[in-house]
Protein backbone atom coordinates (compact mmCIF):
# COMPACT_ATOMS: atom_id res chain seq x y z
CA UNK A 1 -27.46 11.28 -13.88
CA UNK A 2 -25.14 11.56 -16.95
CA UNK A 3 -23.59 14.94 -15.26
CA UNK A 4 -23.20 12.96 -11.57
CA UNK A 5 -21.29 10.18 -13.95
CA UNK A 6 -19.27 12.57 -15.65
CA UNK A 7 -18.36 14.19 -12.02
CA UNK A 8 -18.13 11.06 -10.51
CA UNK A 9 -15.77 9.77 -13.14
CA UNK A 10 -13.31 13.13 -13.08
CA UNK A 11 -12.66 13.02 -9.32
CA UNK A 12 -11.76 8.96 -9.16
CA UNK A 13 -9.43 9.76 -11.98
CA UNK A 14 -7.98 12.41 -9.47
CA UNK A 15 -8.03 9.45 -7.01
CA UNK A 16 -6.43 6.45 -9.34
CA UNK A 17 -3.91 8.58 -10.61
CA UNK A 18 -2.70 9.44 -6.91
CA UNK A 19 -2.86 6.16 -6.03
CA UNK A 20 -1.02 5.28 -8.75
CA UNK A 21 1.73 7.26 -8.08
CA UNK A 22 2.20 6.45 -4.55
CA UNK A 23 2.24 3.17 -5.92
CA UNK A 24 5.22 4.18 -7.96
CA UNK A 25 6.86 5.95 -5.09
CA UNK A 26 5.68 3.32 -1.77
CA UNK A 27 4.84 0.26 -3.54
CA UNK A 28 2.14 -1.42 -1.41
CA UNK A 29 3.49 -0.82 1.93
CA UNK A 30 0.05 -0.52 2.64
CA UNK A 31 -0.07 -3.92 2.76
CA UNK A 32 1.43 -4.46 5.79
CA UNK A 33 -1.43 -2.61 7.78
CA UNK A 34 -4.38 -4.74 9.18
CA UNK A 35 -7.80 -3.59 8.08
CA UNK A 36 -8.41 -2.45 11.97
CA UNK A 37 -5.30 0.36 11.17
CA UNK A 38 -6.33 1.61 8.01
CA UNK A 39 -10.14 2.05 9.51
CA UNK A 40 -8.29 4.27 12.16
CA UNK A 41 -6.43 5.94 9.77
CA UNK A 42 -9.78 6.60 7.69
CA UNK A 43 -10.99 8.17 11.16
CA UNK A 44 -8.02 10.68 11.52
CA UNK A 45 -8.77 11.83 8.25
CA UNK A 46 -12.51 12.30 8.34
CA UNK A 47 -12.25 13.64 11.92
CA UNK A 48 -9.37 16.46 10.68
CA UNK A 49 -12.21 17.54 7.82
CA UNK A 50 -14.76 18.09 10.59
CA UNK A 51 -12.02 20.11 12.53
CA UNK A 52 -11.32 22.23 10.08
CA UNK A 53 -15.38 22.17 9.19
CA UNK A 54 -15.69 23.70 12.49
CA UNK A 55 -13.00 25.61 13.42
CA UNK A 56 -12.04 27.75 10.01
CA UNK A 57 -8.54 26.73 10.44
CA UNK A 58 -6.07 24.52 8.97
CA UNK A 59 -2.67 24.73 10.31
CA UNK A 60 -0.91 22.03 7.94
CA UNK A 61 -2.11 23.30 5.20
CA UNK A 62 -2.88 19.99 3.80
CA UNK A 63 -6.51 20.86 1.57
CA UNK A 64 -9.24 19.16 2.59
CA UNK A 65 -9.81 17.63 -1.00
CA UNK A 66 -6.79 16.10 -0.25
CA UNK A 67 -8.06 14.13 2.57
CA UNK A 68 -11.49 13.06 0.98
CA UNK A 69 -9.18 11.69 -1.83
CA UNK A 70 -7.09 10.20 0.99
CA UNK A 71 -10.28 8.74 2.75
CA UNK A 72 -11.13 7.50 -1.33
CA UNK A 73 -8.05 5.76 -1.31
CA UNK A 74 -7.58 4.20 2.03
CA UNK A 75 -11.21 3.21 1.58
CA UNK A 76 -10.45 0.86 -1.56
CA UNK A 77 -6.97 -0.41 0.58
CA UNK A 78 -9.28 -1.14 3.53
CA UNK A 79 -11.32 -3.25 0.73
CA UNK A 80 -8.45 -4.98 -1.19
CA UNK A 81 -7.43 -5.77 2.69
CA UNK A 82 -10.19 -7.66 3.42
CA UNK A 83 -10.32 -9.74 -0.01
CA UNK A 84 -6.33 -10.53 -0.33
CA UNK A 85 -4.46 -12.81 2.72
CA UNK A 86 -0.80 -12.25 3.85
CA UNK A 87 -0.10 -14.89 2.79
CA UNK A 88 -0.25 -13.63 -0.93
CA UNK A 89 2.36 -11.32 0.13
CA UNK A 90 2.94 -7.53 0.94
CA UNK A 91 4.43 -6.72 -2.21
CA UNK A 92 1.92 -6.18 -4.75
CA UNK A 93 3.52 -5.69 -8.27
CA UNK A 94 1.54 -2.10 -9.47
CA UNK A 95 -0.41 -3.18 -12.21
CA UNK A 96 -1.86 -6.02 -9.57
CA UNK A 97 -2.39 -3.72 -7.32
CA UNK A 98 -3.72 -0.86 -10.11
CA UNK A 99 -6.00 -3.99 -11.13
CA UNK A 100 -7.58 -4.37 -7.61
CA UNK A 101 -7.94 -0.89 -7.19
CA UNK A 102 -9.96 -1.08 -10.53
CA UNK A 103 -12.47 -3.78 -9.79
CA UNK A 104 -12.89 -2.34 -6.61
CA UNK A 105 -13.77 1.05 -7.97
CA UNK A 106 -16.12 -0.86 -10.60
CA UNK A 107 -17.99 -2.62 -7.81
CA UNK A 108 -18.15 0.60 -5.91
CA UNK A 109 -19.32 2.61 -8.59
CA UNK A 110 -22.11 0.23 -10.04
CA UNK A 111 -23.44 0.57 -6.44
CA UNK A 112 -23.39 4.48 -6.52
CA UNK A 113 -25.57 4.22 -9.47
CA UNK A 114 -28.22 1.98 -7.93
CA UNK A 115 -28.38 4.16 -4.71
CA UNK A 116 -28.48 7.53 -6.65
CA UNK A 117 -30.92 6.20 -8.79
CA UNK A 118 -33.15 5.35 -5.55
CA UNK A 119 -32.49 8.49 -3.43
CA UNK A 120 -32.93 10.52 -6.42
CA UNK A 121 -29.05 12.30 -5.81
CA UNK A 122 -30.05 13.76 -2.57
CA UNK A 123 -26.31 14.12 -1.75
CA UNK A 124 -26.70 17.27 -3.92
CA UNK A 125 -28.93 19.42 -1.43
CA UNK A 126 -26.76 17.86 1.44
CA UNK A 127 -24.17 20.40 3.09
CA UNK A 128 -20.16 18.96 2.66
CA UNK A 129 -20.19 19.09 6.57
CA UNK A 130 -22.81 16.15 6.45
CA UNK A 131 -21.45 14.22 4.41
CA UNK A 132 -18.25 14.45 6.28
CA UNK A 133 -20.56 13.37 9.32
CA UNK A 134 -21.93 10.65 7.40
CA UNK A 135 -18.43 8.97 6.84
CA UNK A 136 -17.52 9.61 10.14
CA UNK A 137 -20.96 7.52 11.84
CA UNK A 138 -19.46 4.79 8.63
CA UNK A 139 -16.53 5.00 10.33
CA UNK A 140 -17.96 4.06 13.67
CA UNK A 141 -19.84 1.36 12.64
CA UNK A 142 -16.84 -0.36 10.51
CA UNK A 143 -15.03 0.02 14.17
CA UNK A 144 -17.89 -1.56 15.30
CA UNK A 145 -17.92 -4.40 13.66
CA UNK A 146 -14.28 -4.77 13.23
CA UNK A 147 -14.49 -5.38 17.61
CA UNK A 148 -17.28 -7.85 16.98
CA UNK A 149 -15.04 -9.56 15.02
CA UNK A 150 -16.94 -9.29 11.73
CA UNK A 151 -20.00 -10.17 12.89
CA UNK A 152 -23.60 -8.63 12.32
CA UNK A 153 -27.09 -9.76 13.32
CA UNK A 154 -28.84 -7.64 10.54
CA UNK A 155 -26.22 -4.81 9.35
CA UNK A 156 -24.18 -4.69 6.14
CA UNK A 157 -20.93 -5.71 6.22
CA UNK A 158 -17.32 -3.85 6.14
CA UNK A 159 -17.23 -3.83 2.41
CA UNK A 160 -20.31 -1.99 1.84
CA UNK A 161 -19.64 0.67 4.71
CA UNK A 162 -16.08 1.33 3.31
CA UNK A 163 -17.93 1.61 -0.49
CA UNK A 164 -20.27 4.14 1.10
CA UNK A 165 -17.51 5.92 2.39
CA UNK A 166 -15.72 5.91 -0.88
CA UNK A 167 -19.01 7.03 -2.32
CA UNK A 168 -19.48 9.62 -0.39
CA UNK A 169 -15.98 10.99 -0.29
CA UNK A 170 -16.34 11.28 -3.87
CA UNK A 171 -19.86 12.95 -3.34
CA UNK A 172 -18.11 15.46 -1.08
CA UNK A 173 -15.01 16.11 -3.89
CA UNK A 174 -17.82 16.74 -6.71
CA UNK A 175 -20.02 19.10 -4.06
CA UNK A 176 -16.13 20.74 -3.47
CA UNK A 177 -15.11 21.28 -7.37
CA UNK A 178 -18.33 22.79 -8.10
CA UNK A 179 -17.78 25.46 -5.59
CA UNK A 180 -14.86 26.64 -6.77
């Protein structure tokens, strides 16, 4: 477990410090997207990994590390979404918005380490292309529930299925870096 931490811990860094300088560069522009946009953004993303998962090719050029940071990232925006109204305002100064993306990341984390503990760090004999899969049926599901307006009968919430997602993602980055 103390290697999956270490791992775990190297690609968020990757992660924060691209958020953070978007940040710098955007501000929270972000902010102005409903969580319904950014789950469909999440969904471009996860469904151009399984293109290029399938097909061998990648025509933009854009790595796919790059989008499973991107689906990291949009993942925690999704999440900040959800907690913080409009009417707290689009423009997040960055070391409010650094702060959210922290706690966020702590929440998410602390339930990594639960679940890995219980399925043993199966994610390690799991192909990347499954994984992508797995985020993409996440994906579904937050769509889901976003057009039942929120509401479940027995299912987790939004929150946990864009942590998974995050977890995951970061899953997929550590399965990537270990292969090169």
């Amino acid at each position: 477990m103390e290697k999956t931490l270490q791992q775990y811990d190297s690609a968020l860094a990757k992660c924060r410090d691209i958020f953070h300088k978007k940040t710098k560069d955007y501000g929270t522009a972000w902010r102005i997207l409903r969580p319904t946009s950014l789950t469909d953004q999440l969904y471009i993303k996860a469904e151009r990994i399984r293109s290029i998962e399938e097909t061998g090719e990648n025509k933009v050029g854009e790595s796919i590390e790059g989008e499973y940071i991107a689906l990291v990232n949009y993942s925690i925006m999704a999440i900040i979404q959800l907690k913080l109204s409009r009417e707290e305002g689009l423009d997040l100064e960055i070391s409010v918005a650094m702060n959210w993306y922290d706690n966020t990341m702590e929440i998410t984390r602390n339930l990594m380490i639960k679940k890995n503990h219980d399925y043993g760090e199966a994610w390690r004999n799991m192909r990347i292309s499954s994984i992508t899969d797995i985020i993409l049926q996440k994906l579904l599901r937050v769509k889901q529930i976003e057009d039942n307006k929120g509401k479940t009968l027995i299912s987790e919430g939004l929150d946990a299925n864009y942590m998974d997602i995050i977890n995951y993602a970061l899953f997929a980055l550590i399965r990537l870096s270990e292969k090169s």
